[in-house]
N, C-alpha and C. Protein backbone atom coordinates (compact mmCIF):
# COMPACT_ATOMS: atom_id res chain seq x y z
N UNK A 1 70.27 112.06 70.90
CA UNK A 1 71.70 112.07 70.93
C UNK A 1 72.18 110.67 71.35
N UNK A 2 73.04 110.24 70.71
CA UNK A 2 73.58 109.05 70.84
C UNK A 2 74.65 108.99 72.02
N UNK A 3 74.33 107.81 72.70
CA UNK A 3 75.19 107.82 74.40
C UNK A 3 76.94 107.47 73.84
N UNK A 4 77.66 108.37 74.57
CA UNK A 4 79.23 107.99 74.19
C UNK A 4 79.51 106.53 74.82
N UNK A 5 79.90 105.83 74.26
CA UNK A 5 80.69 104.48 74.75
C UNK A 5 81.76 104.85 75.86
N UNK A 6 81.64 104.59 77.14
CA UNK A 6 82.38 105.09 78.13
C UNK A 6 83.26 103.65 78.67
N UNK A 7 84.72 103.88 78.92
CA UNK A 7 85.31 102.63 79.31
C UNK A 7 85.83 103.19 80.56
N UNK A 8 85.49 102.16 81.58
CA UNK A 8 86.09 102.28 83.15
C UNK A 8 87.78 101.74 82.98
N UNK A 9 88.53 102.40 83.59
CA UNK A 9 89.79 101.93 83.80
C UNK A 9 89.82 101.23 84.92
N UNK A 10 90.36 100.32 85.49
CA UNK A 10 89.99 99.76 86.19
C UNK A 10 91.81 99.55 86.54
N UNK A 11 92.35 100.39 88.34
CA UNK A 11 93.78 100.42 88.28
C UNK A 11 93.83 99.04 89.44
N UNK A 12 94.36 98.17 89.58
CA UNK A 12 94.99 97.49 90.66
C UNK A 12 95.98 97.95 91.17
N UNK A 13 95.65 98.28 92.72
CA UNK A 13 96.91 99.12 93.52
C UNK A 13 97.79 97.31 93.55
N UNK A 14 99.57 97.49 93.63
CA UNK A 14 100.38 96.68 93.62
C UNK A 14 100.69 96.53 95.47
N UNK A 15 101.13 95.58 96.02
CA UNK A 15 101.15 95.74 97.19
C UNK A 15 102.64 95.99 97.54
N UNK A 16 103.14 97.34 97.94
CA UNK A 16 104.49 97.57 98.02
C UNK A 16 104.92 97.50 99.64
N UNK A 17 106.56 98.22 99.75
CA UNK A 17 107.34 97.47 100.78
C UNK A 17 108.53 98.64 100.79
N UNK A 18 108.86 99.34 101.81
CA UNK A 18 110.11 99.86 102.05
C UNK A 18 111.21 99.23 102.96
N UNK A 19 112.11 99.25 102.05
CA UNK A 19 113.63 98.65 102.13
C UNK A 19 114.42 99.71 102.69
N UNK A 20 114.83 99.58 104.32
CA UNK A 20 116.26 100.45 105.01
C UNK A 20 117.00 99.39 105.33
N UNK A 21 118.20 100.13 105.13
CA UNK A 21 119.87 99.61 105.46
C UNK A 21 119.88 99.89 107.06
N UNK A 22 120.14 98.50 107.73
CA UNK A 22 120.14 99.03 108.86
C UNK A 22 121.66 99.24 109.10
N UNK A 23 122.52 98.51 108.54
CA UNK A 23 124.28 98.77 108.57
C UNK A 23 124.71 100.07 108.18
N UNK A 24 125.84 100.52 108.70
CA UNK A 24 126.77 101.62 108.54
C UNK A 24 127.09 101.37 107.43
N UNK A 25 127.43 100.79 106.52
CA UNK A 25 128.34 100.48 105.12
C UNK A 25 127.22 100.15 104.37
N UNK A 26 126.94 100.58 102.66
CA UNK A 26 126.10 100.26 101.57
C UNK A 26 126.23 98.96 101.33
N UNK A 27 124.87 98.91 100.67
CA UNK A 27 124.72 97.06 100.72
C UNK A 27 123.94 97.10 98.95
N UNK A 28 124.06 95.74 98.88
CA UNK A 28 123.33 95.26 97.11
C UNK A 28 122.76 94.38 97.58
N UNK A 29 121.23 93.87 96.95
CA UNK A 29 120.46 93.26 97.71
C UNK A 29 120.11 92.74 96.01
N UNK A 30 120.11 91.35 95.63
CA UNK A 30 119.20 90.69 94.10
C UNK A 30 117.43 91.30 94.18
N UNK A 31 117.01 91.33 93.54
CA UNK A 31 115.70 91.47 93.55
C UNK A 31 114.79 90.23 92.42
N UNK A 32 113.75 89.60 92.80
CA UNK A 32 113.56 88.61 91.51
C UNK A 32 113.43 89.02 90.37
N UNK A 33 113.60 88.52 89.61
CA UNK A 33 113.45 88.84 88.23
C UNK A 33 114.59 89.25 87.55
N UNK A 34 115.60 89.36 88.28
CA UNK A 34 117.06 89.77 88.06
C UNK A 34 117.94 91.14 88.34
N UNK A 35 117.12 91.96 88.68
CA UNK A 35 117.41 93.16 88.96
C UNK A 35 117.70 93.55 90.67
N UNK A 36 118.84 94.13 90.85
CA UNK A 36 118.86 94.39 91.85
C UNK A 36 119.10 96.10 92.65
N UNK A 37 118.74 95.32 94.03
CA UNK A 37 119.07 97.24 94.92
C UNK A 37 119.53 97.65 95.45
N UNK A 38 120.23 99.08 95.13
CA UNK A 38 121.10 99.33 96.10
C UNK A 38 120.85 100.12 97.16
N UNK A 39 121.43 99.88 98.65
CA UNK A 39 120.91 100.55 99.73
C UNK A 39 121.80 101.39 100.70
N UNK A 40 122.17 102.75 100.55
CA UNK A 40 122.47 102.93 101.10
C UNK A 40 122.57 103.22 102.36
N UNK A 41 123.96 103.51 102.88
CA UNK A 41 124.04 103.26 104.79
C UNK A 41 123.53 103.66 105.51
N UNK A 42 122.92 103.33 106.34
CA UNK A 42 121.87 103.64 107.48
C UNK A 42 122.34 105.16 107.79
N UNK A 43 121.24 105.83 108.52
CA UNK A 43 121.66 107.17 109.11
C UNK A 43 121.53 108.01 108.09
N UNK A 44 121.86 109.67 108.63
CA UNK A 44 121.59 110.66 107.43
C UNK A 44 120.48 110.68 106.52
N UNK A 45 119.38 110.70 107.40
CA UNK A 45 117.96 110.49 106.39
C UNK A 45 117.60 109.91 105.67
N UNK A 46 118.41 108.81 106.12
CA UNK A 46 118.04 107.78 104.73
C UNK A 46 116.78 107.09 104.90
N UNK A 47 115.54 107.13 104.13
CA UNK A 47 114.38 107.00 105.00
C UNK A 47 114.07 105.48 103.54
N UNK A 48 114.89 105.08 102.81
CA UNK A 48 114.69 103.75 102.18
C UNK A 48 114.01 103.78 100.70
N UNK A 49 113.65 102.70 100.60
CA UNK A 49 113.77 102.81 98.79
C UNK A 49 112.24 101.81 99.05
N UNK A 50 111.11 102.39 98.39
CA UNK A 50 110.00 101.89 98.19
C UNK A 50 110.04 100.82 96.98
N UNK A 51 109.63 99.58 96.65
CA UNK A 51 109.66 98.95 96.24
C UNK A 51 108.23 97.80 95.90
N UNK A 52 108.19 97.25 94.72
CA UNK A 52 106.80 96.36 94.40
C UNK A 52 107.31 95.00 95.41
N UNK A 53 106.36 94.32 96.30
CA UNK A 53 106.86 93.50 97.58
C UNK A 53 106.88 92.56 96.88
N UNK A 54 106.61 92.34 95.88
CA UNK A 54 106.56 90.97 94.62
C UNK A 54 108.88 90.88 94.27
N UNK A 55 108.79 91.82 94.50
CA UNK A 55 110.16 92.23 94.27
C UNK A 55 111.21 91.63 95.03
N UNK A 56 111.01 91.35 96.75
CA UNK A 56 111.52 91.10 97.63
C UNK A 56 111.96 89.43 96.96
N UNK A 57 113.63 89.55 97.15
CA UNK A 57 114.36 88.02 96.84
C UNK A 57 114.25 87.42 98.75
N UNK A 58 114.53 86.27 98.50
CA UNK A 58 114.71 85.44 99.67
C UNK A 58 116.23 85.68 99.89
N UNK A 59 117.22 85.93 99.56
CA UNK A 59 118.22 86.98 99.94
C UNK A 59 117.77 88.27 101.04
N UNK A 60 116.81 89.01 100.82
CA UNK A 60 116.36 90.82 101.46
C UNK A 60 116.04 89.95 102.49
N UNK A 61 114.77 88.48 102.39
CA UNK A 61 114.23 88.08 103.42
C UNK A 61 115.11 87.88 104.60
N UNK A 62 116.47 86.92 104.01
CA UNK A 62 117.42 86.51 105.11
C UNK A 62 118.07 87.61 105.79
N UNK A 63 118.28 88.68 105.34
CA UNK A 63 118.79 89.82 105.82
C UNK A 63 118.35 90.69 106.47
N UNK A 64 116.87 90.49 106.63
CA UNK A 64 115.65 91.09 107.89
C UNK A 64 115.85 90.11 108.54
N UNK A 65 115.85 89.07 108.30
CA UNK A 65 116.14 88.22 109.73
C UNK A 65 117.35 88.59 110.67
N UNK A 66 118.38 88.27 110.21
CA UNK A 66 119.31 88.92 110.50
C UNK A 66 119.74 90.53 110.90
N UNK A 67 119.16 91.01 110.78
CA UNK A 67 118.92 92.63 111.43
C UNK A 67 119.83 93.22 110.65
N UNK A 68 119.71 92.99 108.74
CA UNK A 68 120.96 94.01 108.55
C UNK A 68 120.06 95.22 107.69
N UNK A 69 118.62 94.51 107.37
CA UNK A 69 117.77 95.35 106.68
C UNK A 69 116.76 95.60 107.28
N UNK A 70 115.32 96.06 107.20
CA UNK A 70 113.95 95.87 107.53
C UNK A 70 113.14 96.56 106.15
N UNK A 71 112.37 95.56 106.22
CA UNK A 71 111.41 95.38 105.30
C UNK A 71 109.83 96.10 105.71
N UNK A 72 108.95 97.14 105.83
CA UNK A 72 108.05 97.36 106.10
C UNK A 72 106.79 97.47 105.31
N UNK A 73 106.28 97.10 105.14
CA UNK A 73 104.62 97.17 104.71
C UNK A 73 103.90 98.69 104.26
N UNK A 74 104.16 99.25 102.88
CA UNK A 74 103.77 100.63 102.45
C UNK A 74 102.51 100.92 102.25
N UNK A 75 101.86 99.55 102.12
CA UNK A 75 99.98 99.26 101.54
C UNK A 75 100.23 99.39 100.13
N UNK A 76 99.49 99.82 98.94
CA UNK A 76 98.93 99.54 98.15
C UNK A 76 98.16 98.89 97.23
N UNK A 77 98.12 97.68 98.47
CA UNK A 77 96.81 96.42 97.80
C UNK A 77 95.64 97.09 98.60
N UNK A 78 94.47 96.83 97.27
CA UNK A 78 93.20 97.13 97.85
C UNK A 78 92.24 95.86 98.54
């Protein structure tokens, strides 16, 4: 019997990032590549918007500095 030709998929986990509003009032944040996010207002379970960390503009960055967002570390790089 002849062996089947077997192909490995081979997935690269992406290394992602959750985005919360730390402000009372909704916010728009650019994202690179041109697309952007919207976040709504802190509180009421709002537990944030998972995102590819490749994604994060230097805009989101200045705004974790500033304490109006936080940016956390979700994993998915292997």
């Amino acid at each position: 019997m002849a062996k089947k030709n077997e192909t490995e998929t081979v997935t690269t986990a992406v290394p992602r990032v959750r985005v919360k509003n730390l402000s009372p009032v909704s916010r728009d944040y650019p994202l690179t590549g041109g697309e952007s996010l919207y976040l709504r207002p802190a509180g009421r379970g709002n537990k944030g918007i998972v995102i590819d960390a490749a994604k994060v503009s230097a805009a989101m960055k200045a705004a974790e500095q500033a304490g109006a967002i936080s940016i956390e570390d979700e994993g998915g790089a292997e």
